[in-house]
Protein backbone atom coordinates (compact mmCIF):
# COMPACT_ATOMS: atom_id res chain seq x y z
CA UNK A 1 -25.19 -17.54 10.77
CA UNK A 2 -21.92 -15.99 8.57
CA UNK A 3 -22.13 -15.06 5.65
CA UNK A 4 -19.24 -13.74 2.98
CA UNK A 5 -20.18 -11.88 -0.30
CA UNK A 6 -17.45 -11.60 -2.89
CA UNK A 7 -18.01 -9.83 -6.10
CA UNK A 8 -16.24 -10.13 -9.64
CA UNK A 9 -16.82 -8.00 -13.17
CA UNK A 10 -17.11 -9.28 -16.18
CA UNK A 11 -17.96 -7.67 -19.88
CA UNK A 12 -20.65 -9.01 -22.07
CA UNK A 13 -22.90 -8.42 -24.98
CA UNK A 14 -26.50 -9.32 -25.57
CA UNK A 15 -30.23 -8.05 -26.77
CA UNK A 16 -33.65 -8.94 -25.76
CA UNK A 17 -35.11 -9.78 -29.27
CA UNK A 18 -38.77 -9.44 -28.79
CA UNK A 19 -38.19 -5.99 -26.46
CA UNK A 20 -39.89 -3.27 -27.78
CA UNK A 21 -37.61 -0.75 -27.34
CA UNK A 22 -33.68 0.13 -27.52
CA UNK A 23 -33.05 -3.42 -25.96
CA UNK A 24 -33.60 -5.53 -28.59
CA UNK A 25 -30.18 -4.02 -30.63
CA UNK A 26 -27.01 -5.63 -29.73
CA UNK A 27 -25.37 -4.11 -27.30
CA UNK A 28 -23.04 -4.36 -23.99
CA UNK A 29 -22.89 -4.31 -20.57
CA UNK A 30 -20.18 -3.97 -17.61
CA UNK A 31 -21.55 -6.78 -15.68
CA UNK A 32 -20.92 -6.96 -11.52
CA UNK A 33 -21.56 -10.16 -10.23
CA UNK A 34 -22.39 -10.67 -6.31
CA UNK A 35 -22.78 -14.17 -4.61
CA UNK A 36 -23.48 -14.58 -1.34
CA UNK A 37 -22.19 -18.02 0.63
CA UNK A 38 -22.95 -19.75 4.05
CA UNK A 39 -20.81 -22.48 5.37
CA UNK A 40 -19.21 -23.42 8.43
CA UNK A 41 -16.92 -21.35 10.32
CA UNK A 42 -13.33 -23.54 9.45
CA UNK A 43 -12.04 -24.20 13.07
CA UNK A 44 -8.81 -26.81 12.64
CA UNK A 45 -5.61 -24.74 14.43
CA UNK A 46 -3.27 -23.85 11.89
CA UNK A 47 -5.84 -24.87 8.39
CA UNK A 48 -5.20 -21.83 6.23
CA UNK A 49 -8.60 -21.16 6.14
CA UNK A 50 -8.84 -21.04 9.99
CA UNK A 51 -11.62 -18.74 11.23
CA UNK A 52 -12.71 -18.00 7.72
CA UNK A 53 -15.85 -20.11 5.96
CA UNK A 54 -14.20 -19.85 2.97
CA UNK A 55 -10.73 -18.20 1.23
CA UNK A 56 -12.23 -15.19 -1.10
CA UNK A 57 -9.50 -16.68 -3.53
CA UNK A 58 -11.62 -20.06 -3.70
CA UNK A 59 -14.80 -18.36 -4.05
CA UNK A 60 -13.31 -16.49 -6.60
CA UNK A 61 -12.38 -19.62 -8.68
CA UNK A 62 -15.23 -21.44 -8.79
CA UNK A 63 -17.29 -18.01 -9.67
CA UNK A 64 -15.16 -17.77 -12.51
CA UNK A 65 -14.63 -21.50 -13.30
CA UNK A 66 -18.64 -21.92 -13.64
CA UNK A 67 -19.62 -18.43 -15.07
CA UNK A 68 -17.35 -15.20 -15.53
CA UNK A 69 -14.10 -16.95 -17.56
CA UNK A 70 -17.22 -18.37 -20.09
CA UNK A 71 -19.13 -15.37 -20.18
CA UNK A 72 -16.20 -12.11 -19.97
CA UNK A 73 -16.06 -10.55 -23.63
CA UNK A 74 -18.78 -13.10 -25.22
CA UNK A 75 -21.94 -12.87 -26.96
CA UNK A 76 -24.65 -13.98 -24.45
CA UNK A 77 -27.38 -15.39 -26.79
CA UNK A 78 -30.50 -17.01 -26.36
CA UNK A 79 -31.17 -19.97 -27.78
CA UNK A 80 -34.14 -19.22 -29.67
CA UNK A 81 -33.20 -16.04 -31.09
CA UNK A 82 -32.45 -17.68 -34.58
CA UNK A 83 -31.66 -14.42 -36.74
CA UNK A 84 -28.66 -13.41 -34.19
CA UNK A 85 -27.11 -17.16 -33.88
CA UNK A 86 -27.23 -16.96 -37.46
CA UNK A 87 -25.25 -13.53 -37.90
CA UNK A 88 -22.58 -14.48 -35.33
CA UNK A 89 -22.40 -18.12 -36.96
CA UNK A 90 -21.75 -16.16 -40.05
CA UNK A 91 -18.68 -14.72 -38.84
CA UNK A 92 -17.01 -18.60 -38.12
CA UNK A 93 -17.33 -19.01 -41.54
CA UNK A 94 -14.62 -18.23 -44.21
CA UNK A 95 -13.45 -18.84 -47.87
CA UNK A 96 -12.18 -22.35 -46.88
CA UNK A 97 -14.18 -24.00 -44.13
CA UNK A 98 -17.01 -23.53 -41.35
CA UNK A 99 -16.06 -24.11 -37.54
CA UNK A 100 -18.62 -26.21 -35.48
CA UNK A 101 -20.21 -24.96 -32.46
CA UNK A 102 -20.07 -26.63 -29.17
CA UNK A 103 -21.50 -25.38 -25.34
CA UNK A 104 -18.80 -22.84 -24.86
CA UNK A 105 -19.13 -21.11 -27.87
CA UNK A 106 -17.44 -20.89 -31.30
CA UNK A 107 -13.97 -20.48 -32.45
CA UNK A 108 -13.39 -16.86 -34.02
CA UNK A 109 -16.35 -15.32 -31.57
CA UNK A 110 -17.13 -15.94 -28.25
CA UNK A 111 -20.82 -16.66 -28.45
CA UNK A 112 -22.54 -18.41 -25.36
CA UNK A 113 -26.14 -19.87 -26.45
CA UNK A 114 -28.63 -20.09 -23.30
CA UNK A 115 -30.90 -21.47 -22.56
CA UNK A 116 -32.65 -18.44 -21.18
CA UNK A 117 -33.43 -14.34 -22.37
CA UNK A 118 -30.20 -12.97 -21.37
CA UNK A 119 -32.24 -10.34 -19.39
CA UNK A 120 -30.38 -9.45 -16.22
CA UNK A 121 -33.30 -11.67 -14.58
CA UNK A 122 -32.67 -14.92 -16.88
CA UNK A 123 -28.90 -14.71 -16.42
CA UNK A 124 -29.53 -14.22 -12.65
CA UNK A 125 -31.34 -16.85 -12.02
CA UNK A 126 -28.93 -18.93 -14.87
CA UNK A 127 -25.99 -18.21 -13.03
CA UNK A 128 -27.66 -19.53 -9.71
CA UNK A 129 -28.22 -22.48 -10.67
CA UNK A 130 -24.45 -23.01 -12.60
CA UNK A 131 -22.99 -22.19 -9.27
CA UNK A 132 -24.87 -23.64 -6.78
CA UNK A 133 -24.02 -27.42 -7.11
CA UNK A 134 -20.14 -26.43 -7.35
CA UNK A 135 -20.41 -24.36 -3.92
CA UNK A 136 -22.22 -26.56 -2.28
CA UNK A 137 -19.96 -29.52 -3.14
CA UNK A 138 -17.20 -27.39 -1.48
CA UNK A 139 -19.25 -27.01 1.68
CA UNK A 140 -20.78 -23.85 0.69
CA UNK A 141 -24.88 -22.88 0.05
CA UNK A 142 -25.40 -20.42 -2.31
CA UNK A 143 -27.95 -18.28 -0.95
CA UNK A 144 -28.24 -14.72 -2.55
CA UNK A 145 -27.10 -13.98 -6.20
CA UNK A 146 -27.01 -10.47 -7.37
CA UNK A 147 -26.04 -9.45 -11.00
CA UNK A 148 -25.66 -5.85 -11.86
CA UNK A 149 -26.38 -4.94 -15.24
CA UNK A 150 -25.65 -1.27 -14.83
CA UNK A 151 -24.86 0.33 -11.51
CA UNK A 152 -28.40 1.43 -11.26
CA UNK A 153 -30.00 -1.86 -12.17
CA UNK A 154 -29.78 -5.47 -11.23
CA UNK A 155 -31.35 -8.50 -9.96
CA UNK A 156 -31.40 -10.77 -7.04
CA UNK A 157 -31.76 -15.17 -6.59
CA UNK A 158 -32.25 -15.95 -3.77
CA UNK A 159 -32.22 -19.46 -2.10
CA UNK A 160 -35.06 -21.25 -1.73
């Protein structure tokens, strides 16, 4: 069995607001994401993928269409932590009128609201899921997901 692993970096900002220690302050990381793909080996003479499973290029767009372009430079927030939704909500408002949220976020701040901790485990296993039914309908089974949050500490999804 093949498998291809390509990785993209992203910025983002978060806390852990019931962590008892530094955690639970706002602050950044420099986010490597890793997914690992299986698929069949594309054997048509002359396809452009020939003797690949998939162009890097590809992989590369739907990994950002379903994850990095939403989450690069945004506030990752969970959707229970109430006091820092309410501070970055404060920011979309001015003098003359409030801007609604919707799923990708506000207007004047790039907030993202999850449905998960943003712990490197929650957006791990987050991520997963956002990108597995896109591979797959490309011909592709997402079966490892690693997400660094530093370059000493990460964590894996794996396929079930």
């Amino acid at each position: 069995m093949l498998r291809i692993t390509r990785k993209l970096e992203f910025d983002a900002g978060h806390r852990i607001p019931n962590h008892e220690s530094k955690c639970r302050n706002v602050h950044g990381h420099r986010y490597v994401l890793e997914c690992t793909v299986t698929g069949e080996l594309v054997t048509q003479p002359g396809h452009s993928s020939e003797g690949m499973i998939v162009d890097f290029g590809a992989l590369k767009e739907i990994m950002n269409q379903f994850v990095v372009s939403d989450w690069d430079h945004a506030m990752l927030v969970w959707q229970n932590d109430t006091p820092l939704i309410a501070a970055l909500y404060a920011l979309e408002t001015d003098s003359s009128h409030t801007l609604a949220k919707d799923e990708k976020g506000w207007g004047k701040h790039k907030t993202v609201v999850l449905p998960c901790i943003p712990t490197v485990e929650g957006l791990a296993e987050y991520a997963f899921g956002l990108l597995s039914a896109p591979l797959l309908s490309n011909g592709l089974k997402l079966t490892h997901l690693r997400l660094y949050e530093t370059p000493n500490c990460w964590a894996d999804c794996y396929a079930s």
